[in-house]
C-alpha atoms as a PDB file:
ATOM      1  CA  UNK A   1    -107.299 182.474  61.345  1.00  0.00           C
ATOM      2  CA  UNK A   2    -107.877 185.904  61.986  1.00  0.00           C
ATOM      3  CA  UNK A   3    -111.616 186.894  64.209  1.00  0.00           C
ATOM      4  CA  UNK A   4    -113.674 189.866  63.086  1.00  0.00           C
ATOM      5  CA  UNK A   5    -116.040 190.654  65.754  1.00  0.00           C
ATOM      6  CA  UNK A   6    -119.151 193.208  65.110  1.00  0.00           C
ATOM      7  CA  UNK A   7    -119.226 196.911  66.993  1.00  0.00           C
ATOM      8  CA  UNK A   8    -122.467 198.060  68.008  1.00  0.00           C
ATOM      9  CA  UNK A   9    -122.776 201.682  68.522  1.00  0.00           C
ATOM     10  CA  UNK A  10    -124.820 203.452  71.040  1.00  0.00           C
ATOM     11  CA  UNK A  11    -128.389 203.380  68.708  1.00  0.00           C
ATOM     12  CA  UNK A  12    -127.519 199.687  68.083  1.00  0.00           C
ATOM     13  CA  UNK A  13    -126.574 199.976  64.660  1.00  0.00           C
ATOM     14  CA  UNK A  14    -123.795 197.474  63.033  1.00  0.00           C
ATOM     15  CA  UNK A  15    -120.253 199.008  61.970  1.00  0.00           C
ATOM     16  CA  UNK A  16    -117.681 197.860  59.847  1.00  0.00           C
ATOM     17  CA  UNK A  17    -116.140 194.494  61.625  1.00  0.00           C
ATOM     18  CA  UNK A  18    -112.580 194.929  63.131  1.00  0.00           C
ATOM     19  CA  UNK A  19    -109.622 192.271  62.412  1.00  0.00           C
ATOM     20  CA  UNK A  20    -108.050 191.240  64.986  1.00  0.00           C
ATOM     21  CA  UNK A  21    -104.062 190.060  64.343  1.00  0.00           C
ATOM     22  CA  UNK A  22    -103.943 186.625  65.032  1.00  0.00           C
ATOM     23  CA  UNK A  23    -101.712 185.391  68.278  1.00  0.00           C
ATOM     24  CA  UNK A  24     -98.655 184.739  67.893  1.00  0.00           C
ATOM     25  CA  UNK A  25     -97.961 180.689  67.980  1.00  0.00           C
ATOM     26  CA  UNK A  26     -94.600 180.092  70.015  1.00  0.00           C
ATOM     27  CA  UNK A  27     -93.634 177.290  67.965  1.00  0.00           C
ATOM     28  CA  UNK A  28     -94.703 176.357  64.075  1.00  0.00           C
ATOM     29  CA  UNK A  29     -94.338 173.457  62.599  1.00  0.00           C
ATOM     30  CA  UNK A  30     -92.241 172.707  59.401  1.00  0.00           C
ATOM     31  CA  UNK A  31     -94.548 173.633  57.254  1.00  0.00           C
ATOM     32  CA  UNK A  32     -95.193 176.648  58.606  1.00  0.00           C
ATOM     33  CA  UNK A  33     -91.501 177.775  58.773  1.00  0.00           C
ATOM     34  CA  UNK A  34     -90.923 176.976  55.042  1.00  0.00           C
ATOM     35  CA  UNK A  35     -94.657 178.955  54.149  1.00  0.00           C
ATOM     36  CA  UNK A  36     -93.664 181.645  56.413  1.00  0.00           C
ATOM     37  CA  UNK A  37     -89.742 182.219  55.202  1.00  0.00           C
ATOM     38  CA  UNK A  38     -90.627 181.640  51.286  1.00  0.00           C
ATOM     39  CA  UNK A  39     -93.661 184.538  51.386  1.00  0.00           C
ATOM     40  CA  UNK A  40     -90.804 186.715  52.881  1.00  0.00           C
ATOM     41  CA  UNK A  41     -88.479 185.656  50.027  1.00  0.00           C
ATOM     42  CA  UNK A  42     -91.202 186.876  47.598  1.00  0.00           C
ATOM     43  CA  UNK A  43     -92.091 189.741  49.091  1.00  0.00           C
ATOM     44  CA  UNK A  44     -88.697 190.981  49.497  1.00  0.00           C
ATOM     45  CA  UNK A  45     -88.084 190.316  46.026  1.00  0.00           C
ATOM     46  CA  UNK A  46     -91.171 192.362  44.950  1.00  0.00           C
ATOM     47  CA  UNK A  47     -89.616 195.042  46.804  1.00  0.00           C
ATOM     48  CA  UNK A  48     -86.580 194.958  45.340  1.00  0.00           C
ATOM     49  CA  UNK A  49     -88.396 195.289  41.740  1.00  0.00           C
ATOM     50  CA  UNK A  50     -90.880 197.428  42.692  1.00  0.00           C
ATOM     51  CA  UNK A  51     -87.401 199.910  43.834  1.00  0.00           C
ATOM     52  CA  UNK A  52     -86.015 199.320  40.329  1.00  0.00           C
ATOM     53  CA  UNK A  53     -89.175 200.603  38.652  1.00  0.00           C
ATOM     54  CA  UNK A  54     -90.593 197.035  37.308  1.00  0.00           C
ATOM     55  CA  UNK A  55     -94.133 198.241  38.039  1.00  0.00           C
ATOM     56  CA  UNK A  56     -94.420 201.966  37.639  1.00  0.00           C
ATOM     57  CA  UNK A  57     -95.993 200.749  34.132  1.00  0.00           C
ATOM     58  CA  UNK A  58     -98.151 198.446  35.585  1.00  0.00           C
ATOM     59  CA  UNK A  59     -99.188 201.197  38.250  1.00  0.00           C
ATOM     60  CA  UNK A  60     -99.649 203.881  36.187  1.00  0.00           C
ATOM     61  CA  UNK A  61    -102.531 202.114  33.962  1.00  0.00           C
ATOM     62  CA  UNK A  62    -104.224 200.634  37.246  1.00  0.00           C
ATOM     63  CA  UNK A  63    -104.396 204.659  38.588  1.00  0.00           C
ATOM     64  CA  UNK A  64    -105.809 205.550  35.109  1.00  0.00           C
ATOM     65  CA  UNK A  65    -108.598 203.371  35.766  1.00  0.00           C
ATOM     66  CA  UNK A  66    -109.896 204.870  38.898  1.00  0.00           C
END
């Protein structure tokens, strides 16, 4: 999991925390490979219908709202 780690500025005050990417593993196990390649699947297929205009509609109502 990803660290978030706590900046203190010069009057000792707390600011936002940073994320920090996770390292890299060298090797992942099964699991991981199938989790890893199937939320690429999905996400590339959200793409691919987000291109084609699925959710403009969808979009559109959530910018209304703000």
């Amino acid at each position: 999991m990803a660290t978030t780690e706590t900046d203190i500025s010069e009057n000792g005050t707390n600011r936002k925390s940073r994320w920090k990417r996770p390292k890299a593993k060298k090797k992942y196990t099964e699991a991981e490979m199938r989790l890893i390649e199937t939320t690429r699947a999905v996400l590339e297929i959200i793409e691919k219908r987000k291109q084609a205009g699925e959710f403009d509609e969808f979009l559109e109502e959530e910018y209304a709202k703000r």
